[in-house]
Protein backbone atom coordinates (compact mmCIF):
# COMPACT_ATOMS: atom_id res chain seq x y z
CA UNK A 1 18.71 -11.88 -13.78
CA UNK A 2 15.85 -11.01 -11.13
CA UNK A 3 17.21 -13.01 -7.96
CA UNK A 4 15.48 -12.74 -4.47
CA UNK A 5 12.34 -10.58 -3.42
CA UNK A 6 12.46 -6.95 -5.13
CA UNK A 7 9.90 -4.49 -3.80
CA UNK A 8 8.25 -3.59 -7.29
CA UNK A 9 4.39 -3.61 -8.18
CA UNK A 10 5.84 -4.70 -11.24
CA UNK A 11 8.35 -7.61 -11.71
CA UNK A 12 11.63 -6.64 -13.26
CA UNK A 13 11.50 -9.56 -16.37
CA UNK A 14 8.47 -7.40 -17.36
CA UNK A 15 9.87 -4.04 -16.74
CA UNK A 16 12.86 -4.61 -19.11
CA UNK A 17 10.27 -7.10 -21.88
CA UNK A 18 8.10 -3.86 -21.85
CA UNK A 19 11.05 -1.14 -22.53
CA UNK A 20 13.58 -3.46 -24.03
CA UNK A 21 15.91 -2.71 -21.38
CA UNK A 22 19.13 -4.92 -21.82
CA UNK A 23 20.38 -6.83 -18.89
CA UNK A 24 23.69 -4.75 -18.05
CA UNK A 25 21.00 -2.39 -16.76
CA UNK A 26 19.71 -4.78 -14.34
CA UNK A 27 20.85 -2.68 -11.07
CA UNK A 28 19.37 0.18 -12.34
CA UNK A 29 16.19 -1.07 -13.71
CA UNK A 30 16.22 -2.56 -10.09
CA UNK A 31 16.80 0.87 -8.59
CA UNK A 32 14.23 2.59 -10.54
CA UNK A 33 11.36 0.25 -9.67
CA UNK A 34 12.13 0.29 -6.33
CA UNK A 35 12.16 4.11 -6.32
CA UNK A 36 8.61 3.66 -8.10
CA UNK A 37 6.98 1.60 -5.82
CA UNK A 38 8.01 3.74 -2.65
CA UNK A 39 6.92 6.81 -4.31
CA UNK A 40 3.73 5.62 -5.17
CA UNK A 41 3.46 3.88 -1.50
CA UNK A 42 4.12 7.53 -0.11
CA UNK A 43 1.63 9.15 -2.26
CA UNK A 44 -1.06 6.56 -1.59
CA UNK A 45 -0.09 7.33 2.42
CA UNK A 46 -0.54 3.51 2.44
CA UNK A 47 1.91 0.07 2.20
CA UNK A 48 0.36 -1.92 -0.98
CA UNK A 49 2.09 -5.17 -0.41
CA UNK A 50 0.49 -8.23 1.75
CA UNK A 51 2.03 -7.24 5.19
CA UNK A 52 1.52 -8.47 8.49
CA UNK A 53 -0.18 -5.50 10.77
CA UNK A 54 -1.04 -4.85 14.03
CA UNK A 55 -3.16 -2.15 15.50
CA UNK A 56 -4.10 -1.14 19.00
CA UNK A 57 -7.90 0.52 18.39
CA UNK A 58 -9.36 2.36 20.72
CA UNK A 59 -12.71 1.16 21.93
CA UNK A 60 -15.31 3.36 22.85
CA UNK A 61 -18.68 1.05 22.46
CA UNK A 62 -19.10 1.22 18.78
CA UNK A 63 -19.20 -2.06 17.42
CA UNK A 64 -17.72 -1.39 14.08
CA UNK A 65 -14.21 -0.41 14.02
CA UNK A 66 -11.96 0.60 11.08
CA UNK A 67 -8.66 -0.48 9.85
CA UNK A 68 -5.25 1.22 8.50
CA UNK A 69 -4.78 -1.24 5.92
CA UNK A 70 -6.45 -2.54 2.85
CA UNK A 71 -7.64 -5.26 1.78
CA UNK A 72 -7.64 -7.05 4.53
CA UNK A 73 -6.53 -10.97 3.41
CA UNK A 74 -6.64 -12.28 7.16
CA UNK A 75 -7.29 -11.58 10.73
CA UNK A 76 -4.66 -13.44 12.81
CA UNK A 77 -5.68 -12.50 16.34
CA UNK A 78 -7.80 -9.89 18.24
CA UNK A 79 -7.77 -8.82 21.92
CA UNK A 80 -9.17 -7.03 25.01
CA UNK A 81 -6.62 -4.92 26.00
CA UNK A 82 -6.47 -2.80 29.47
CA UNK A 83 -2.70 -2.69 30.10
CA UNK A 84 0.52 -4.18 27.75
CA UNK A 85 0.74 -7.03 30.70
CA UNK A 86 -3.47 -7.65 30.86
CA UNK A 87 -4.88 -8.70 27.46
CA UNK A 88 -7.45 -10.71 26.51
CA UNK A 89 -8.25 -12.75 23.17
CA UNK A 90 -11.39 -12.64 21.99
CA UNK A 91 -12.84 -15.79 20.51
CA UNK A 92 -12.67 -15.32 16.57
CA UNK A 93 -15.97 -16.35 16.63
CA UNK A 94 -17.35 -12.94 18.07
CA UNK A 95 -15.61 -10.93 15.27
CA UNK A 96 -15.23 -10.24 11.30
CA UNK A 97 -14.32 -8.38 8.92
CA UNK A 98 -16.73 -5.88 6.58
CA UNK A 99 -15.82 -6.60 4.04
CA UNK A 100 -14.89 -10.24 4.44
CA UNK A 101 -11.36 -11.15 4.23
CA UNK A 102 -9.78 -12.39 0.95
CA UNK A 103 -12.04 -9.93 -0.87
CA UNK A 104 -9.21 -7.94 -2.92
CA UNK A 105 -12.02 -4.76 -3.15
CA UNK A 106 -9.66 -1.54 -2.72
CA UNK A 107 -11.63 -0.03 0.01
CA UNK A 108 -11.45 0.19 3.92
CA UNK A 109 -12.31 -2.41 5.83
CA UNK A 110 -13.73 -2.48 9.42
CA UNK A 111 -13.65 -4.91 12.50
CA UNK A 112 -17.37 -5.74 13.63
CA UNK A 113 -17.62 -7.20 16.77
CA UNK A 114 -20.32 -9.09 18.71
CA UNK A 115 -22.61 -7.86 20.63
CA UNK A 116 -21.45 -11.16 23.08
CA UNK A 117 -18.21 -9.55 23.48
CA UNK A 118 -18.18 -8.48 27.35
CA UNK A 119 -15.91 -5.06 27.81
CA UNK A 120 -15.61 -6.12 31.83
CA UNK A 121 -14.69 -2.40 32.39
CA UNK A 122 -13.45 0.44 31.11
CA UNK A 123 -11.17 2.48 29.37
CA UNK A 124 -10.44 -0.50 27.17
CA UNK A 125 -8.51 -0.99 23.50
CA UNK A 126 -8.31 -3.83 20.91
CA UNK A 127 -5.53 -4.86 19.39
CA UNK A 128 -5.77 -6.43 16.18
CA UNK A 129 -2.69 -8.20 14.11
CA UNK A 130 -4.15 -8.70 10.25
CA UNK A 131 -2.39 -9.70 6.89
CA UNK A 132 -3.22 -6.46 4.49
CA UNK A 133 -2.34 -5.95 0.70
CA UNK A 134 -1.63 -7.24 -2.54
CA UNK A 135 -0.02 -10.47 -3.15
CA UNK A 136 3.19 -10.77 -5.10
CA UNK A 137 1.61 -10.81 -8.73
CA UNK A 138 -1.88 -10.14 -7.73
CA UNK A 139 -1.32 -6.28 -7.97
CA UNK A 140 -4.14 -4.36 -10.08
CA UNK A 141 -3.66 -3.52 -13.75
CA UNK A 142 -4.00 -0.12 -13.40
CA UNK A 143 -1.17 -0.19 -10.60
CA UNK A 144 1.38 -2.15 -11.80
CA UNK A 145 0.84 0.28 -15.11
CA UNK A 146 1.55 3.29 -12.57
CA UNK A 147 4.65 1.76 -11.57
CA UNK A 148 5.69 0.69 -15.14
CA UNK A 149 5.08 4.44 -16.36
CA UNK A 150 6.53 6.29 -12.94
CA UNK A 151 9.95 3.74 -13.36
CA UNK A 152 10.31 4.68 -16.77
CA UNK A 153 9.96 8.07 -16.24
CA UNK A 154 12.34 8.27 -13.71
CA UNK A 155 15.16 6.40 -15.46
CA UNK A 156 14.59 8.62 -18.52
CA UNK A 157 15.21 11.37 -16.06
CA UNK A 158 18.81 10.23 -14.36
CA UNK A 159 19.47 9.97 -17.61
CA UNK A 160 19.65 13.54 -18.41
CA UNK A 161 16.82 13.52 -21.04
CA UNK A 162 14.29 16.16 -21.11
CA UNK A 163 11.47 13.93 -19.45
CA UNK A 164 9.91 16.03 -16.92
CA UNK A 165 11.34 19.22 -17.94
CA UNK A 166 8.83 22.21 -18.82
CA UNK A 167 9.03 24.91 -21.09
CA UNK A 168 11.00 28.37 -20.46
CA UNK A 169 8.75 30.56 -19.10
CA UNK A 170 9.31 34.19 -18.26
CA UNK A 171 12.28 33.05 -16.86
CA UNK A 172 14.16 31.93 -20.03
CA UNK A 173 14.74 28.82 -17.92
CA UNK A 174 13.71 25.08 -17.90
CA UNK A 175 12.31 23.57 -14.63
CA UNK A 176 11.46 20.61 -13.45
CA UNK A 177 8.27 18.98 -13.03
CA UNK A 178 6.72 17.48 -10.08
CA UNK A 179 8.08 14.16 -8.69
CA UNK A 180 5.00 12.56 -10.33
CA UNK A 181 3.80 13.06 -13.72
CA UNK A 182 0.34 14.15 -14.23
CA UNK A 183 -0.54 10.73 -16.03
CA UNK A 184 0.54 8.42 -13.11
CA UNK A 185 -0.96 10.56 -10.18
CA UNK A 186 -4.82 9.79 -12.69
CA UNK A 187 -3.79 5.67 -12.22
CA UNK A 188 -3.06 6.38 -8.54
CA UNK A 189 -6.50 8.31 -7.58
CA UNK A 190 -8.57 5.20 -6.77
CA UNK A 191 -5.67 3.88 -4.53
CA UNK A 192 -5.00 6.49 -1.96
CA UNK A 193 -6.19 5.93 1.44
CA UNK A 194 -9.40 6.70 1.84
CA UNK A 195 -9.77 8.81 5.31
CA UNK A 196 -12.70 7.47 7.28
């Protein structure tokens, strides 16, 4: 039985209703998901689950500044920052978030400050600590479907069936397919970080 937090876009009573998996293959159900999830947190180059981060931005005037991580569920705190010892929090009132937090949209969001905020001199960075990502059983359709499909794959594969093998070749022998099958990398598209 599924005990405890398991790092899976997909929960394991699903995985194993979906493929009629029986439960003597718990670990390894476990162990494939897991593998699924990282893989497809690697090829996104992003973290998917709600996480608490925290940025230092550089500041150079511009008013809107992005984020790593998306979507943004909460800003916790923002400050000034000159040194590690001097730093300053700015009043939440004189930021927010575009778009605004809580909006589950897959895109980037930005910091847009106030024009209020003084910058008393410079060089000066802000450092930003935000909640980012999906909540446990909030994850997309279309994700938790890539992680169904790449976990599946994958077991088939330490299995020692042909899944992921390709044909002979000039060779005369079978090799192996990319880590990713061509179907899940199509679900994944819309979710890779989006370089601003």
């Amino acid at each position: 039985m599924e005990k405890g937090y398991l790092h899976s876009l997909i929960p394991l009573a699903d995985y194993k209703t979906i493929l009629g998996i029986d439960d003597r293959d718990d670990a390894f159900s476990q162990y494939c998901l897991v593998t699924a999830t990282h893989s497809i947190e690697q090829y996104c180059r992003r973290r998917l689950f709600r996480k608490k981060h925290v940025e230092i931005l550089g500041f150079s005037g511009n008013l809107i500044i992005p984020l790593k991580e998306y979507p943004v569920r909460r800003i916790l705190e923002m400050y000034r920052l000159w040194t590690w010892e001097d730093q300053e929090l700015i009043d939440p009132e004189l930021y927010r978030s575009i778009p605004d937090c809580g909006v589950s949209e897959d895109i980037p969001f930005c910091i847009e400050l106030s024009p209020r905020v003084k910058i008393r001199r410079q060089p000066v960075s802000i450092k930003v600590q935000y909640a980012a990502g999906y909540r446990t059983g909030e994850v997309p359709a279309d994700l938790a479907t890539a992680c169904l499909e790449l976990a599946a794959w994958n077991m088939a594969r330490f299995r020692g069936k042909k899944i992921g093998v390709v044909g002979s070749g000039k060779t005369g022998g079978e090799q192996l397919e990319a880590s990713m099958p061509e179907n899940v990398r199509g679900l994944l598209e819309s979710y890779q970080r989006k370089m601003i």
